[in-house]
Protein backbone atom coordinates (compact mmCIF):
# COMPACT_ATOMS: atom_id res chain seq x y z
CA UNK A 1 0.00 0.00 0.00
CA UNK A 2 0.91 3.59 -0.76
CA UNK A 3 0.39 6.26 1.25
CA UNK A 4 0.41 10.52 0.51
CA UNK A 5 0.11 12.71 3.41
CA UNK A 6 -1.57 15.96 2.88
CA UNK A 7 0.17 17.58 6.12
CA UNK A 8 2.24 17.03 8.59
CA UNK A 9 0.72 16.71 12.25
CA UNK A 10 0.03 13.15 11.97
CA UNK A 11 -1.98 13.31 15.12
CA UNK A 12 -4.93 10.98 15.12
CA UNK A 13 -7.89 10.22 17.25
CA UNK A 14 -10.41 7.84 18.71
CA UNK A 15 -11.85 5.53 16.35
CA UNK A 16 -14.94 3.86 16.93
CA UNK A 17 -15.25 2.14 13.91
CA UNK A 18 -18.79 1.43 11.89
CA UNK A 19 -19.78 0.65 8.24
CA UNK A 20 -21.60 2.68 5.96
CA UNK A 21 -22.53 2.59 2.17
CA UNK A 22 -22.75 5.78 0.29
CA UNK A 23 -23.64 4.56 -3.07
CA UNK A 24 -21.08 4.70 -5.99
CA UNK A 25 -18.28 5.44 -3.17
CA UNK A 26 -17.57 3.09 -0.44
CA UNK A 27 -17.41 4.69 2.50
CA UNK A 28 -16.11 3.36 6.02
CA UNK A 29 -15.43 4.24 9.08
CA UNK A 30 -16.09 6.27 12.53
CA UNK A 31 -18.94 9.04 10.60
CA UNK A 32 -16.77 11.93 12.15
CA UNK A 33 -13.39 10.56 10.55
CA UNK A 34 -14.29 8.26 7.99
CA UNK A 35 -12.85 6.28 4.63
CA UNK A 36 -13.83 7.14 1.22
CA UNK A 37 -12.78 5.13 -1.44
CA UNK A 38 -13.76 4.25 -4.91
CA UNK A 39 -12.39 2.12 -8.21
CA UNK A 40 -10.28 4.16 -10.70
CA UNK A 41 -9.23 3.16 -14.16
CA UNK A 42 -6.21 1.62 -14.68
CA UNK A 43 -4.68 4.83 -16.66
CA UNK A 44 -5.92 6.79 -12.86
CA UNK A 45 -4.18 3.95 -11.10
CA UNK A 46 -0.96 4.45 -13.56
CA UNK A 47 -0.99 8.63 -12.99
CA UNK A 48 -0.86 8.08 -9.46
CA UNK A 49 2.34 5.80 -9.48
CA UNK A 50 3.93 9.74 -9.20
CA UNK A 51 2.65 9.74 -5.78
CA UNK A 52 2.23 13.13 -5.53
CA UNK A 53 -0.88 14.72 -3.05
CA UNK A 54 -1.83 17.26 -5.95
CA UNK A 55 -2.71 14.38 -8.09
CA UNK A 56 -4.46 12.15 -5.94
CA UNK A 57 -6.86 15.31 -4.56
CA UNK A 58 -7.94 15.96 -8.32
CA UNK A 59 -9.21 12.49 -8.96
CA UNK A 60 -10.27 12.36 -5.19
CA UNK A 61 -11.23 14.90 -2.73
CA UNK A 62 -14.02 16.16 0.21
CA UNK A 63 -15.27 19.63 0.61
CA UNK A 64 -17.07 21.57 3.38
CA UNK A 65 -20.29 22.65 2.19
CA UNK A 66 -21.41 25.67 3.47
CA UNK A 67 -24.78 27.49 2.76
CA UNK A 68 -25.47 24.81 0.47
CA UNK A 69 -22.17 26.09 -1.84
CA UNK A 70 -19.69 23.58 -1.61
CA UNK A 71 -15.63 24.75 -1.18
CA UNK A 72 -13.01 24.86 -3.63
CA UNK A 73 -10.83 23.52 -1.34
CA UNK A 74 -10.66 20.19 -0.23
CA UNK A 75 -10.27 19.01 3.23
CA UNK A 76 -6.63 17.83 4.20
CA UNK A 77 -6.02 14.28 4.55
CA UNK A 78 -4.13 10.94 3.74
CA UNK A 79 -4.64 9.00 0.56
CA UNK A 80 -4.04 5.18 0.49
CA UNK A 81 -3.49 3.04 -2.76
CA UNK A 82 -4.38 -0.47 -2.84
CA UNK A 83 -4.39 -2.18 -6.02
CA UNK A 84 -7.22 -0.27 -8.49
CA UNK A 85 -8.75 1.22 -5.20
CA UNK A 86 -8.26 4.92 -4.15
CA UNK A 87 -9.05 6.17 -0.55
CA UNK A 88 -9.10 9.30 1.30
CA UNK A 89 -9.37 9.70 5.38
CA UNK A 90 -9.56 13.47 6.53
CA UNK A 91 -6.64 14.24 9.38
CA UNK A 92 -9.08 15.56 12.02
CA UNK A 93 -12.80 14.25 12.94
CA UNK A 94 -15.27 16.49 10.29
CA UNK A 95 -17.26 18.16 13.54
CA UNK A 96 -20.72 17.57 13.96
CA UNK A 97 -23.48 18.79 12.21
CA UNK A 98 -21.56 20.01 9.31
CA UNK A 99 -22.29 18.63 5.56
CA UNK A 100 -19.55 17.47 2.84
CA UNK A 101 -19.40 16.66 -0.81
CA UNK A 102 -17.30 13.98 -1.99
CA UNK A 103 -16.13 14.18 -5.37
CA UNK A 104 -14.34 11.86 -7.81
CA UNK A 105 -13.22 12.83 -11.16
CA UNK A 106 -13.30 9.93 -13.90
CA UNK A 107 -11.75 11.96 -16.41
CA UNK A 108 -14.78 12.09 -17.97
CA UNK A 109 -17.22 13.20 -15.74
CA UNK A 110 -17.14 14.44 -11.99
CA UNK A 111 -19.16 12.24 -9.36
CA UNK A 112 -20.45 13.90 -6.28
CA UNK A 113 -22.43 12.61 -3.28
CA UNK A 114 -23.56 14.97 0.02
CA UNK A 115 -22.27 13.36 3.34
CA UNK A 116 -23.38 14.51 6.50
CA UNK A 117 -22.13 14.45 10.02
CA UNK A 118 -24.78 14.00 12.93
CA UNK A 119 -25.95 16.32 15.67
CA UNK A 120 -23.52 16.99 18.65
CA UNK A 121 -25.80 15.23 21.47
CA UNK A 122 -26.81 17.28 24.51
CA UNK A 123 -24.42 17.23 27.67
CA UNK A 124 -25.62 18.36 30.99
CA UNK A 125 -23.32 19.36 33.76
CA UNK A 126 -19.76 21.05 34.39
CA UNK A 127 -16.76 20.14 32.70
CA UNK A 128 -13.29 19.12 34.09
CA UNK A 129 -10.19 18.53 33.51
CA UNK A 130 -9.81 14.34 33.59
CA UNK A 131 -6.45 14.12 32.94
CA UNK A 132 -2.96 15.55 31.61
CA UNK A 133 -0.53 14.35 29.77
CA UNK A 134 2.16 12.41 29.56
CA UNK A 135 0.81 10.65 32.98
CA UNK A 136 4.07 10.09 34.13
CA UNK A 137 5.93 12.84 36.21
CA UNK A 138 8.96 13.06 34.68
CA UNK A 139 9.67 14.20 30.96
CA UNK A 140 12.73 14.59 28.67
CA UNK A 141 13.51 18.74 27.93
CA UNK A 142 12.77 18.97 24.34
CA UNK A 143 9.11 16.96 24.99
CA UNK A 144 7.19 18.25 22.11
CA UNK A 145 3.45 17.60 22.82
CA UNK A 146 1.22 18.04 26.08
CA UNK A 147 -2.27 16.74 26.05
CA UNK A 148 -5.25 17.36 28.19
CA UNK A 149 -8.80 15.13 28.24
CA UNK A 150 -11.79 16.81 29.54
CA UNK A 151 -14.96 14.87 30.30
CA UNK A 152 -17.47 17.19 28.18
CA UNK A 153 -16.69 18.24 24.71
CA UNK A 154 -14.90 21.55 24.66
CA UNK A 155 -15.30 25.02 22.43
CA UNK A 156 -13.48 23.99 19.81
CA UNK A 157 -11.29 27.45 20.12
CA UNK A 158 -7.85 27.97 17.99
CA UNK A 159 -6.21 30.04 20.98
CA UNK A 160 -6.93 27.03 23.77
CA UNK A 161 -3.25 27.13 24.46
CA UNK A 162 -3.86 30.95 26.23
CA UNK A 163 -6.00 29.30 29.44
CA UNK A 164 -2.63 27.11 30.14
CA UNK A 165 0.46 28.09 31.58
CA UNK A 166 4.04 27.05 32.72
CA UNK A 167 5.26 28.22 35.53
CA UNK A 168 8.61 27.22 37.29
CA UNK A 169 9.21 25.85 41.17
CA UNK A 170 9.68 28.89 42.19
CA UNK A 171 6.31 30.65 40.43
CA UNK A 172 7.83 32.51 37.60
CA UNK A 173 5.68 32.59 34.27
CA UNK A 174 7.24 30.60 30.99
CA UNK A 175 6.39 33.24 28.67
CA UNK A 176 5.20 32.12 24.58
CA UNK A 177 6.12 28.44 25.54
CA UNK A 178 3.45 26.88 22.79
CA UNK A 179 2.68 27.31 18.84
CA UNK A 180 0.08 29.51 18.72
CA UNK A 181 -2.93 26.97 17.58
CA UNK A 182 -4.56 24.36 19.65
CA UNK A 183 -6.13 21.16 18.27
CA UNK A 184 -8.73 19.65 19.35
CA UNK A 185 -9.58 15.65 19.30
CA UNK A 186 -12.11 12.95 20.38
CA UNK A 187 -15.31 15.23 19.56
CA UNK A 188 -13.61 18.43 21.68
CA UNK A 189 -13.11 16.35 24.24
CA UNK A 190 -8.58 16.17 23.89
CA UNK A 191 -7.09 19.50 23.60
CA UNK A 192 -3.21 18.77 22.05
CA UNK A 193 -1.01 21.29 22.95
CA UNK A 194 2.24 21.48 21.38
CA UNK A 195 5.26 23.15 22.79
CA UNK A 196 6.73 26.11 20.19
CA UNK A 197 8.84 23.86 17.75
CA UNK A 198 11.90 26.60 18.08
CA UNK A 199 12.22 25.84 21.84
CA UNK A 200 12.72 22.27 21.03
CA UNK A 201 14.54 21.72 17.91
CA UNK A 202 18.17 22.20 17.54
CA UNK A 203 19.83 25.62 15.35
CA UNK A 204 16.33 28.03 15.25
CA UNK A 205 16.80 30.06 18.77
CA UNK A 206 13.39 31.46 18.91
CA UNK A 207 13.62 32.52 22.51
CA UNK A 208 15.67 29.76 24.19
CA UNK A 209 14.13 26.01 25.51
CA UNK A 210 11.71 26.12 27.50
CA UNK A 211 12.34 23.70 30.37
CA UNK A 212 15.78 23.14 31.50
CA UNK A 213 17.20 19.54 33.15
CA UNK A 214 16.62 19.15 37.08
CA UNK A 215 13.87 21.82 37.46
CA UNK A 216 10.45 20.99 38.25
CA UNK A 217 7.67 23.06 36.47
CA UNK A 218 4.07 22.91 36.69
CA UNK A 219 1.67 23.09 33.81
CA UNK A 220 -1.67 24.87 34.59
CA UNK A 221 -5.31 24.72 33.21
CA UNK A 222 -7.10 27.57 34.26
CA UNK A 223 -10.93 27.33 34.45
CA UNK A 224 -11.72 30.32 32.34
CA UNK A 225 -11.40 27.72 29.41
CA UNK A 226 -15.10 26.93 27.66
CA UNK A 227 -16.84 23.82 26.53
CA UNK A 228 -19.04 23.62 23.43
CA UNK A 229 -21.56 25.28 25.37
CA UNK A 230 -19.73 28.59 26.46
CA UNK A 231 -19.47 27.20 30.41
CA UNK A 232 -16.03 27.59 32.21
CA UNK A 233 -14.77 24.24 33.92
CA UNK A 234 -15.23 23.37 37.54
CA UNK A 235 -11.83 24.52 38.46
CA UNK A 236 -8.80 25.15 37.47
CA UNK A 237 -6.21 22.22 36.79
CA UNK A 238 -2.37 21.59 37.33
CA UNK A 239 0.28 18.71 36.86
CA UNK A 240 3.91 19.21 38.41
CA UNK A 241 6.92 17.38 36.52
CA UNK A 242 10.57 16.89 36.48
CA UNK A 243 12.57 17.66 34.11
CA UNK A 244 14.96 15.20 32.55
CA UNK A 245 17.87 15.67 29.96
CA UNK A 246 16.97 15.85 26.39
CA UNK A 247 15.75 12.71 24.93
CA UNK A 248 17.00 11.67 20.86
CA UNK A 249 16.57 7.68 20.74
CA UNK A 250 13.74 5.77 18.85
CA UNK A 251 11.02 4.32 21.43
CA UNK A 252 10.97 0.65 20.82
CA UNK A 253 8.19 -2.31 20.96
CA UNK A 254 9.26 -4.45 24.03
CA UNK A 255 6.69 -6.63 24.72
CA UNK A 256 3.23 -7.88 23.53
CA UNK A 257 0.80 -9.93 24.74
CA UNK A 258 1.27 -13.05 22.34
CA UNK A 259 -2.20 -15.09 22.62
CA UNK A 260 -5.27 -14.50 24.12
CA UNK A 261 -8.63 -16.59 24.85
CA UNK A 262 -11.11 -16.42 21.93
CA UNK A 263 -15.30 -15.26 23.15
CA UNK A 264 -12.90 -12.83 25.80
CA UNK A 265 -12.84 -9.03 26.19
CA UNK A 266 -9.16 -9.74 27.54
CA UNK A 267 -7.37 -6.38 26.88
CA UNK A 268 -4.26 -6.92 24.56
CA UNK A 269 -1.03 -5.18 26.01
CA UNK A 270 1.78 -3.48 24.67
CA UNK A 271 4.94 -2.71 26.22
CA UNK A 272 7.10 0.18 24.80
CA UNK A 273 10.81 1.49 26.31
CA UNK A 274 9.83 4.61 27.17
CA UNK A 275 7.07 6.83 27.49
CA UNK A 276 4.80 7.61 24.26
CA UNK A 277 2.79 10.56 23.31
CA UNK A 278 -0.78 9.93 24.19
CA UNK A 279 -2.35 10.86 20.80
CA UNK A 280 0.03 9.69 18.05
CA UNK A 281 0.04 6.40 20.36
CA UNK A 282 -3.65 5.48 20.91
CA UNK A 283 -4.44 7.04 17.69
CA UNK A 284 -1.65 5.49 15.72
CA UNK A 285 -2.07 1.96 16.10
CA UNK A 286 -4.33 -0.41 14.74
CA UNK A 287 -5.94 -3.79 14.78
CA UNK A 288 -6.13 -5.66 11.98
CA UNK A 289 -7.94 -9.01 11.45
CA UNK A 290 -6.81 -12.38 9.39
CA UNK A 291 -9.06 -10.45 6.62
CA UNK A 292 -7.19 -7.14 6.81
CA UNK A 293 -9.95 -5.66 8.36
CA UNK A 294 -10.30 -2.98 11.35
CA UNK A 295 -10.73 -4.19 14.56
CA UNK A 296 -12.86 -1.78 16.14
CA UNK A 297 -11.41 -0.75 19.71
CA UNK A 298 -10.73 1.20 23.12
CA UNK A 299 -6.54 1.87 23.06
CA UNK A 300 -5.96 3.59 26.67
CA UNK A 301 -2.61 4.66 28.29
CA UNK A 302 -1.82 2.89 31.42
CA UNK A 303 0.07 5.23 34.01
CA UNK A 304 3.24 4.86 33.11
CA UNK A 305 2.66 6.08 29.45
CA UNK A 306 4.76 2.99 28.33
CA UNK A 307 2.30 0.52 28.43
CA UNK A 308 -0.69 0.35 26.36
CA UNK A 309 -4.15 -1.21 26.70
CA UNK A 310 -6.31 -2.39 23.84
CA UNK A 311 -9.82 -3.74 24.40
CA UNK A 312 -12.15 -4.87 21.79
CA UNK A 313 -15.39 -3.12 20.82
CA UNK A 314 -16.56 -7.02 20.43
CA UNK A 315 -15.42 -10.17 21.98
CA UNK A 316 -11.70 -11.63 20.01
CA UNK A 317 -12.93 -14.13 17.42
CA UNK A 318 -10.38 -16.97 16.49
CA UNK A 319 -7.73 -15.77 14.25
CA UNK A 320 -4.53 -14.43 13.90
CA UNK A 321 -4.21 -10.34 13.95
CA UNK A 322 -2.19 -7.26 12.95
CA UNK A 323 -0.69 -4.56 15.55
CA UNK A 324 -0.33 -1.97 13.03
CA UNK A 325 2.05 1.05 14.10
CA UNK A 326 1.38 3.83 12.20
CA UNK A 327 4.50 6.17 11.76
CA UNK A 328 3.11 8.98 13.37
CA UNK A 329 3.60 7.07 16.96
CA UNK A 330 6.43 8.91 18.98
CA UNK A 331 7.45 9.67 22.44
CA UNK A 332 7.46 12.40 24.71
CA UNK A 333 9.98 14.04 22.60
CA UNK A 334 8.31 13.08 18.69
CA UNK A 335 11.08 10.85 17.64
CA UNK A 336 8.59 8.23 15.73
CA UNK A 337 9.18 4.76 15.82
CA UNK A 338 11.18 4.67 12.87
CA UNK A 339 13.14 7.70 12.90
CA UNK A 340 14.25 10.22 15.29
CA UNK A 341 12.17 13.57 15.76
CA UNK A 342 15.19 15.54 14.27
CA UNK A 343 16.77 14.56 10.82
CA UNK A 344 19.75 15.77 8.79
CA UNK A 345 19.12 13.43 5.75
CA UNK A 346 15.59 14.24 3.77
CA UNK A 347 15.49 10.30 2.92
CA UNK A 348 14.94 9.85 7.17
CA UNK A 349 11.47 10.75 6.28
CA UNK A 350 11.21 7.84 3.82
CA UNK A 351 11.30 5.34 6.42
CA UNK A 352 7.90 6.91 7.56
CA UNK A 353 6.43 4.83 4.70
CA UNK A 354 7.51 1.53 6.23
CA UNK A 355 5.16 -0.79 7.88
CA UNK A 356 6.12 -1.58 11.41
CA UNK A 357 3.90 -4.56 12.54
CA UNK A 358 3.40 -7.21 15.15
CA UNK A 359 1.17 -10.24 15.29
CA UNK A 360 -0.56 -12.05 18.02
CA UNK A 361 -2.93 -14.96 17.89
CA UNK A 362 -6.59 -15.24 19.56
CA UNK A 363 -7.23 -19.24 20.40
């Protein structure tokens, strides 16, 4: 299979994976991220062997509609090639109650088809802050990503990062320690915030790193932040940590749980060296049956952020399965599973296309 990514943040979210039809297109998936794909002709199929995004968009693409007029721009994604079959899978969940058209240009003619997204249900209550993370209390100095889970679906507001601070042990503010956009994942519900990428990587100097080794700092949620509703949370949230020298080596698979009992909701568990990042993890792997099909599931982060849980949606059949690890999964500090966070060589990012992949058997 052949991938093209659209963009870069490969950060990916909770699947709870359904089927769908849509007609000409097939179309599979969680509703809110899903998979469109369709046949092309075989001189489509032979274009695309330039694997180039610009291409693949033309014969493929989605687009926000909006007062019934739909965009001219298509919504970023990842495009897969498998045999005569073309798919597209939008980065981020589509948001609720929003329309799309999907359109595929034969050559000859273009094919559209309206897809909609359902209604955000109703939530009563006050939000909070469930947890941050990494879980763990210590973190390498040029950690790249911070995530926070709230148990109601948030405003899904750009500036986020503004209601969270850094503050030393000793109370002084970090000042401009994130990029200035927050993204939000899970239905509002994960806000990813990531740490200003010239306080991390080596040779830019923005302002200087923005933890240094040995110190503790404490990363704050303040409850002015909203949920979709326009409420501020019950109260305002903080996590201490430790800071630990810089961190360059590639996170590796130690452990898997080999076999499990068939008819069993037994949660399969994966042991990594070090601690992950709790999106491009629990988004980034997969589950793939003897037929090459998603396993819907529940991935969770145990506390140590090295260890990962996977529970079926549905009890294991007999079989023998995929782990899939996309190459988006990292540690704290983004070096991905098959190359480090920073490269000096352009072809470091071609090992991003290779398939890194366990197997494990259900009796």
């Amino acid at each position: 299979m052949r991938y093209f990514s659209i963009t870069v943040i490969g950060l990916v979210l909770f699947l709870h994976l359904q089927s769908f039809a849509g007609g000409f297109f097939t179309i599979t998936g969680n509703k809110l991220q899903p998979t469109i794909s369709v046949s092309i002709g075989k001189g489509q199929e032979k274009t695309l062997n330039d694997l180039s995004p610009e291409i693949a968009s033309a014969i493929l693409s989605l687009h926000i509609v909006t007062d019934g007029i739909a965009s001219p721009i298509p919504v970023y994604g990842k495009y897969a090639l498998s045999g005569n079959r073309l798919s597209f899978s939008p980065l981020y969940p589509l948001g609720n109650d929003l329309c799309y058209e999907i359109r595929y240009n034969t050559g000859s003619k273009i094919i559209t088809k309206r897809l909609c997204t359902q209604p955000e249900k109703q939530h009563t209550g006050i939000a909070s802050v469930i947890q941050v993370y990494p879980i763990a209390d210590t973190i390498p100095a040029n950690i790249l990503f911070f995530h926070v889970r709230f148990s109601l679906p948030m405003a899904n507001d750009i500036a986020g990062y503004t209601h969270v601070t850094i503050t030393d042990a000793a109370g002084k503010l970090i000042e401009r320690p994130w990029r200035q956009r927050t993204f939000w994942l899970d239905s509002g519900r994960l806000m990813v915030l990531m740490i200003h990428p010239g306080r991390v990587k080596t040779g830019i100097h923005y302002t200087g790193p923005v933890f240094i080794p040995g110190k503790k700092y404490t990363i704050s949620i303040d409850r002015t932040i909203k949920d979709i509703h326009g409420n501020t949370i019950k109260e305002t949230a903080s996590k201490q940590y430790i800071v630990q020298q810089e961190d360059r080596s590639l996170p590796k698979i130690e452990s898997f749980t080999p076999v499990l009992p068939a008819q069993s909701f037994n949660p399969l568990s994966i042991l990594f060296s070090k601690g992950m990042d709790h999106a491009t993890t629990t988004e980034g792997i997969k589950i793939l049956d003897s037929n090459n099909q998603l396993v819907s599931c529940t991935i969770s982060q145990q506390k140590n952020d090295q260890e990962i849980s996977i529970v079926p949606a549905q009890r294991w059949g007999r079989g023998r399965y995929k782990i899939l690890f996309e190459s988006i999964v990292s540690d704290f500090a983004s070096n991905h599973i098959n190359r480090p966070f920073e490269i000096t060589d352009i072809n470091e990012r071609l090992k991003d296309t290779v398939e890194t992949s366990r197997f494990f058997e259900v009796h």
